[in-house]
Protein backbone atom coordinates (compact mmCIF):
# COMPACT_ATOMS: atom_id res chain seq x y z
CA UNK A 1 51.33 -6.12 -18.77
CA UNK A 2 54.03 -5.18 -21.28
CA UNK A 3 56.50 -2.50 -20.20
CA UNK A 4 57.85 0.11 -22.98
CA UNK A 5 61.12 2.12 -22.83
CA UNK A 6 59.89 5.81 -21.84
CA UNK A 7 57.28 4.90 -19.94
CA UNK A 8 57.18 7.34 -16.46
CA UNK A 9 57.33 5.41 -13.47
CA UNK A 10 57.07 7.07 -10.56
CA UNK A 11 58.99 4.46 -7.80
CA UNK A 12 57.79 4.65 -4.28
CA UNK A 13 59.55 2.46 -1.17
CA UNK A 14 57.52 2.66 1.63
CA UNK A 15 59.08 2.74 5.10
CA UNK A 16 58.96 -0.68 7.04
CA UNK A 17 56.34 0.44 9.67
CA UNK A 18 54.02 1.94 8.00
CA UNK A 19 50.87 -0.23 7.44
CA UNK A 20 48.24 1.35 5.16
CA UNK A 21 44.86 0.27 3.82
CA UNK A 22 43.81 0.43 0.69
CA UNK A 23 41.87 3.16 0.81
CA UNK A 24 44.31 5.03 2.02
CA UNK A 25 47.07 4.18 -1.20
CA UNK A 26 44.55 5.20 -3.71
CA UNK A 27 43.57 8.33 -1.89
CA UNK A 28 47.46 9.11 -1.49
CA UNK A 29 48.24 7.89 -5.59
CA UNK A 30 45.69 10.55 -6.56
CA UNK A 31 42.71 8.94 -6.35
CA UNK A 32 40.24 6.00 -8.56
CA UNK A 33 40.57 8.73 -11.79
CA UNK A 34 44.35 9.31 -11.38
CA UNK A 35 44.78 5.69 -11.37
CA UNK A 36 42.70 5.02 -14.31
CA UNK A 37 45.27 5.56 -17.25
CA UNK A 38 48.04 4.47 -15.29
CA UNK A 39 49.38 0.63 -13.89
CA UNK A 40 50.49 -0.54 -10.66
CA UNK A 41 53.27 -2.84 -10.59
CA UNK A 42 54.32 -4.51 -7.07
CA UNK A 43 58.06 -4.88 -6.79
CA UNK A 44 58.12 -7.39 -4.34
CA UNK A 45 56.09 -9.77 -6.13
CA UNK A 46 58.47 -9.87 -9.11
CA UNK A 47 61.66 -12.30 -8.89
CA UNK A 48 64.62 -10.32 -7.39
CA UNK A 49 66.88 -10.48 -10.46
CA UNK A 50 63.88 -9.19 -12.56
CA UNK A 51 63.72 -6.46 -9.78
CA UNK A 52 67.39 -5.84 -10.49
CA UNK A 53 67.14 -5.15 -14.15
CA UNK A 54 63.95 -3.08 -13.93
CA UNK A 55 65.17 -0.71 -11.29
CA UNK A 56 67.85 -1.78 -9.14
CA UNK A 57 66.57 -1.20 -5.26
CA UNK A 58 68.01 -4.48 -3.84
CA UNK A 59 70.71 -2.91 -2.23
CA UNK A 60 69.30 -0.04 -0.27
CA UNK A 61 66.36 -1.13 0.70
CA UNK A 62 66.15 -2.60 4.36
CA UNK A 63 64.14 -5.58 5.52
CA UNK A 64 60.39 -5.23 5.38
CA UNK A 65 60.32 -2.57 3.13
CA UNK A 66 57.30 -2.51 0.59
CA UNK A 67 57.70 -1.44 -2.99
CA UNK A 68 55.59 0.08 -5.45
CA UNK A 69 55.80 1.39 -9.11
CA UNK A 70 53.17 3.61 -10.80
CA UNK A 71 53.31 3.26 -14.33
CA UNK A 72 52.04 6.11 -16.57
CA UNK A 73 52.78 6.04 -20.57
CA UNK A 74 50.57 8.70 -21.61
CA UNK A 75 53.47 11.35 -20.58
CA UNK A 76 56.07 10.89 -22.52
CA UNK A 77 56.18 10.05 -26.18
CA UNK A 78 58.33 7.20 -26.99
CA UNK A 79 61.20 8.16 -29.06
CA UNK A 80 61.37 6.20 -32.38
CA UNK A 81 65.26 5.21 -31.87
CA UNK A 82 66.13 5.08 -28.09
CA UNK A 83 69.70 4.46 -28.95
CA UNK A 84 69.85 7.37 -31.48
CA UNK A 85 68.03 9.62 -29.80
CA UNK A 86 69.28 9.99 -25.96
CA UNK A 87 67.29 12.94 -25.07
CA UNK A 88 63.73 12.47 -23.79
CA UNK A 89 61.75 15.78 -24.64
CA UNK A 90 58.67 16.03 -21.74
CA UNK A 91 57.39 18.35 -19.37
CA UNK A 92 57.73 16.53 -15.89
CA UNK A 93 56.75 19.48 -13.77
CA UNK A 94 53.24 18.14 -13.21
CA UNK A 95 54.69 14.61 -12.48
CA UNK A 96 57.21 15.87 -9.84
CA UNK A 97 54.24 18.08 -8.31
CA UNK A 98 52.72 14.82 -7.94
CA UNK A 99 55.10 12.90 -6.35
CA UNK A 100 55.63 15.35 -3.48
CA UNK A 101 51.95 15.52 -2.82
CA UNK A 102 51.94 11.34 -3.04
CA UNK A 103 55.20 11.31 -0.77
CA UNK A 104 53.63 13.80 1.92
CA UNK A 105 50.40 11.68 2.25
CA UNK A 106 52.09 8.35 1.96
CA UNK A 107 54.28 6.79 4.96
CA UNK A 108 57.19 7.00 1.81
CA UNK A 109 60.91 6.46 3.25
CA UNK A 110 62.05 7.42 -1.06
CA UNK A 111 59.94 8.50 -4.02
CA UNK A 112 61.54 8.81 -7.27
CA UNK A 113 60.40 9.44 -11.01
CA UNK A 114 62.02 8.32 -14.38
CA UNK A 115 61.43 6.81 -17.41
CA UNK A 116 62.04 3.20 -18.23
CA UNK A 117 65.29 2.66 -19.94
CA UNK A 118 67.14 5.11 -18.24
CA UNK A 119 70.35 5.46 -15.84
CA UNK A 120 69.00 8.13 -13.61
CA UNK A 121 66.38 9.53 -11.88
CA UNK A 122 64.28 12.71 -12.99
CA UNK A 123 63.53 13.84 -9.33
CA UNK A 124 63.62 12.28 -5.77
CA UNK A 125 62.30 13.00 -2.80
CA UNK A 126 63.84 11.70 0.26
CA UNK A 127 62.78 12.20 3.81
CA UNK A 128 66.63 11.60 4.79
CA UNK A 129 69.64 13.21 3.86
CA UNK A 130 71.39 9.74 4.55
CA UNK A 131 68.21 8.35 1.44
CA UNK A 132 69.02 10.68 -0.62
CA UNK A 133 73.03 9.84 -0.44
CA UNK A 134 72.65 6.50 -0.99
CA UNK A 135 69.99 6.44 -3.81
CA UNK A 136 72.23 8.56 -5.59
CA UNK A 137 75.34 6.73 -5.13
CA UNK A 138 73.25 3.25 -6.40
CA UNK A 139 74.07 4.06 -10.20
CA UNK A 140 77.50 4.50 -9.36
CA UNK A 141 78.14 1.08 -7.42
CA UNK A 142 76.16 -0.91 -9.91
CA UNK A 143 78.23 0.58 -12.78
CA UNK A 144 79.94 -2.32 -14.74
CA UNK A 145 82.38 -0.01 -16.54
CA UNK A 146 83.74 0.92 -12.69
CA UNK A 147 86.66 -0.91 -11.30
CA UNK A 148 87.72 -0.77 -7.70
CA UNK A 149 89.86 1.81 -7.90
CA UNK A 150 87.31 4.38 -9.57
């Protein structure tokens, strides 16, 4: 499976309790035609610093959390020259309606959409305000060019 820069991912962590069949994932991702065009990439199975360069979660997850990353490139056209180019021009209205309906069917603790190569998230949902906090302070405490002092 080779990833691209501007790929959509939309980044799911799963609560520690919950315990769902198969069934019920596909159902909640959309369905078997949803998941057709898109790939499924399982966090957990992937070497932790890989994990860390990908999409940092390490930190803020707790123990027995499951990961999951839904992979869709057919939203948003790859810019020709990432570094010249830092604006990504798509329509993610229809992705973000999509994560809410995946994160209220799911047992989700965080969903979040982006695109690959990126420092920032798109839209998350969060079923804490305490989530939300701390997702959005991860960027910020894994930012090299940030000394101790701020």
């Amino acid at each position: 499976m080779a990833l691209q820069l501007d790929t959509l991912v939309t980044d799911l962590m799963f609560q520690a309790s919950a315990a769902i069949d198969q069934k019920t994932l596909i159902e909640g991702l959309g369905g078997e035609d949803a998941l057709t065009t898109k790939q499924l990439l399982d966090v957990d199975r992937l070497d932790p610093r890989a994990e860390m360069e990908l999409s940092p979660s390490m930190p803020f997850r707790k123990r027995g959390e499951r990961r999951l990353m839904v992979l869709d490139e057919s939203v948003i056209t790859p810019r020709p020259d990432p570094a010249a180019d830092p604006i990504i021009n798509a329509d993610l209205r229809p992705a973000k309606e999509a994560l809410i309906k995946m994160c209220e069917a799911l047992p989700v603790r965080l969903g979040r959409l982006f695109s690959l190569g990126t420092w920032g998230d798109a839209v998350i949902v969060a079923r804490t305000v305490r989530d939300l906090r701390g997702i959005a302070l991860l960027p910020y405490a894994l930012d090299p060019q940030v000394d101790v002092d701020g």
